[in-house]
Protein backbone atom coordinates (compact mmCIF):
# COMPACT_ATOMS: atom_id res chain seq x y z
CA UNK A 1 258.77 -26.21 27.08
CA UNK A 2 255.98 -26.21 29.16
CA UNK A 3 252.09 -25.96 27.03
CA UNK A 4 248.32 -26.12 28.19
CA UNK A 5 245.45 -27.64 26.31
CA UNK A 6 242.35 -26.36 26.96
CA UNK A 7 239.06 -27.89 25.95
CA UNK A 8 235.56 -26.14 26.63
CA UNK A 9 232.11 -27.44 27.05
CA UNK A 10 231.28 -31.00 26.18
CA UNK A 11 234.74 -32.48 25.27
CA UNK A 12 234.99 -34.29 27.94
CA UNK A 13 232.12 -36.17 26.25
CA UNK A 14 234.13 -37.56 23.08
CA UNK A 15 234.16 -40.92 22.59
CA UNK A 16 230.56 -41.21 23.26
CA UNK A 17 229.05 -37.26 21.84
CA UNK A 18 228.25 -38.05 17.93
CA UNK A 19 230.95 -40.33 17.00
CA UNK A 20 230.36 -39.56 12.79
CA UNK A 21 231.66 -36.06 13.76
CA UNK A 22 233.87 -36.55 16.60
CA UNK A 23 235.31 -39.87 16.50
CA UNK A 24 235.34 -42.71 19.23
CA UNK A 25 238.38 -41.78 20.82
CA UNK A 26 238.35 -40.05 24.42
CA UNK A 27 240.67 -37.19 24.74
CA UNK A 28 242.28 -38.34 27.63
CA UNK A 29 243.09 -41.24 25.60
CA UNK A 30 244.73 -39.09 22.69
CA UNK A 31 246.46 -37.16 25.34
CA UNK A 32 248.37 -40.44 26.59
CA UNK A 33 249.41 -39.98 22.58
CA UNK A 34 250.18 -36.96 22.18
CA UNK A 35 252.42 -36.92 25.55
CA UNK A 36 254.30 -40.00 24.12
CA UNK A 37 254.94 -38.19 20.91
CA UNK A 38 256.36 -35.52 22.55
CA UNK A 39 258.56 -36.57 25.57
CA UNK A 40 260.57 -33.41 25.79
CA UNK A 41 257.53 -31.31 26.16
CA UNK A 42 255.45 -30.66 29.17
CA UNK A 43 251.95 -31.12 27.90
CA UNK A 44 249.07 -30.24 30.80
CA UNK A 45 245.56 -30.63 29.85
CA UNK A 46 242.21 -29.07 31.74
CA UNK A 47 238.38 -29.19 30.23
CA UNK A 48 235.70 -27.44 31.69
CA UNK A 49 231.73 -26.51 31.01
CA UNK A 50 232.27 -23.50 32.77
CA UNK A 51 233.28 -20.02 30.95
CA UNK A 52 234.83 -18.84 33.93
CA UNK A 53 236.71 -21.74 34.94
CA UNK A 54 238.36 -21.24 31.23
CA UNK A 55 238.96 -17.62 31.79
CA UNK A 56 240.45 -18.59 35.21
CA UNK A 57 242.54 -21.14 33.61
CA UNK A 58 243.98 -18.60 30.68
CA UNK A 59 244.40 -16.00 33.76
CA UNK A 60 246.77 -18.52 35.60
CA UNK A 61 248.59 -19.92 31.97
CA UNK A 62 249.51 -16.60 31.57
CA UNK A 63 252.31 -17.26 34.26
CA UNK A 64 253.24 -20.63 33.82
CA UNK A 65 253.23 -21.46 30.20
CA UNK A 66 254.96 -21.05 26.55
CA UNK A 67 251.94 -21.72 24.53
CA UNK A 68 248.24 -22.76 24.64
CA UNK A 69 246.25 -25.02 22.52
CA UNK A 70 242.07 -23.81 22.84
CA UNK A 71 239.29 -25.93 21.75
CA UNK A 72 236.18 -23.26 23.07
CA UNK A 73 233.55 -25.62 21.86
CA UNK A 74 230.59 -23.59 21.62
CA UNK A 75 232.29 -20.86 23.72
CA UNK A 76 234.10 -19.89 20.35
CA UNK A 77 230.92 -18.83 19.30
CA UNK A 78 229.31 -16.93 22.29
CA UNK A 79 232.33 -16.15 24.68
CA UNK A 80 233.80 -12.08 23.91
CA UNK A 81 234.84 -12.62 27.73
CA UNK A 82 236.86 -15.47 26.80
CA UNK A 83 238.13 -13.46 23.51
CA UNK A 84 239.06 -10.48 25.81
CA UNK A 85 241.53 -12.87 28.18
CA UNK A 86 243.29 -14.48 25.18
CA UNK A 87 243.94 -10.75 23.56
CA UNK A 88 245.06 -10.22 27.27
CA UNK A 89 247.49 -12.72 27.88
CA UNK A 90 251.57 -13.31 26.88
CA UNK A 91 251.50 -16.97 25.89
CA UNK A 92 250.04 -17.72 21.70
CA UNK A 93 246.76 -19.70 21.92
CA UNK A 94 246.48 -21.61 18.83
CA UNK A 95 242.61 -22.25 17.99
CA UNK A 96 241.93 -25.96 17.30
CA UNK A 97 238.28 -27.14 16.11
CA UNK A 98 238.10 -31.20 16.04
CA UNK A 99 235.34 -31.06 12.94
CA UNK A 100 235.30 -28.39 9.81
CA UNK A 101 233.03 -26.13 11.00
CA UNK A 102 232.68 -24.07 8.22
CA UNK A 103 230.81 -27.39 6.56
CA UNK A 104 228.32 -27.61 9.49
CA UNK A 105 225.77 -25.09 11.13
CA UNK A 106 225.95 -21.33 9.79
CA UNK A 107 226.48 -20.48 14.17
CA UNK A 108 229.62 -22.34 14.49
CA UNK A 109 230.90 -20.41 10.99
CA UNK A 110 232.02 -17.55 13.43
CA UNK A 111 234.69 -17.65 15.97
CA UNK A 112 234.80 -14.47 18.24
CA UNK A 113 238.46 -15.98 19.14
CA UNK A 114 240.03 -16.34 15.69
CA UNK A 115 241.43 -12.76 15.57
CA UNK A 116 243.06 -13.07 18.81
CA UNK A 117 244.40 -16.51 18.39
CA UNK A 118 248.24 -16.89 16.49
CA UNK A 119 246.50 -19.33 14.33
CA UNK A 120 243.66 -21.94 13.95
CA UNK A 121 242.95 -25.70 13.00
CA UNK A 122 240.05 -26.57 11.34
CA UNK A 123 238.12 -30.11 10.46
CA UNK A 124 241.24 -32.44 10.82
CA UNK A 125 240.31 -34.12 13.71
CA UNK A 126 242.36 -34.83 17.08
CA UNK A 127 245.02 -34.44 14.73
CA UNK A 128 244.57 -30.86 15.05
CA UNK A 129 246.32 -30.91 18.34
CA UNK A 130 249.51 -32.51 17.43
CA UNK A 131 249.66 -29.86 14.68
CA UNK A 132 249.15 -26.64 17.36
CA UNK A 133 251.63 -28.72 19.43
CA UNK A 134 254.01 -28.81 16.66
CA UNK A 135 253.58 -25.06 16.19
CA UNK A 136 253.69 -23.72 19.29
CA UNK A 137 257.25 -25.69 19.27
């Protein structure tokens, strides 16, 4: 099995972007994690600050993979573009949010992506990923 994470704008800044909400960990770090946890899978990763360069990257996972795993960042909030491409591709995207957003800002209390996703992960951390891994198995 063959999945994609995805992480939008300003996740490649954990670690170091409000620790009390995010943690301390890098992603690339968890990935090393995650990958060892699951040997048998084929677990690709790509972040960008760019909407397009995530609508690219759904475009092309809709060739090559079983199953995505979407952290929009603020895109989940904004992006109907990026909404249209998930509602347009073959692989499930499972929604993953690293804090609970329904206990911070009223904004990030709407996801334009939700209703197109196959589910979504909310306030549990990096764990969140392991869990839409697990899923998507």
């Amino acid at each position: 099995m063959k999945l994609l994470i995805i992480n939008g704008p300003n996740l490649n800044l954990l670690g170091t972007r409000e620790p009390e909400i995010y943690g301390e960990e890098t992603f690339e770090e968890y990935l090393l994690i995650l990958q060892q946890e699951f040997p048998t899978i084929t677990i690709n990763y790509f972040q960008s600050n760019h909407e397009g360069e995530i609508i690219d990257k759904l475009q092309e996972a809709n060739y090559d993979y079983e199953g995505i795993v979407l952290n929009g960042g603020a895109y989940t909030h904004t992006s109907i573009a990026i909404r249209d491409t998930i509602a347009a591709i073959e692989p499930p995207v499972v929604e993953v949010h690293i804090s609970n957003v329904y206990a911070r800002e009223a904004f990030r209390q709407h996801s334009y992506f939700s209703a197109v996703c196959e589910g979504v992960i909310v306030g549990l951390g990096l764990r969140g990923y392991e869990l839409a891994v697990r899923y998507l198995m």
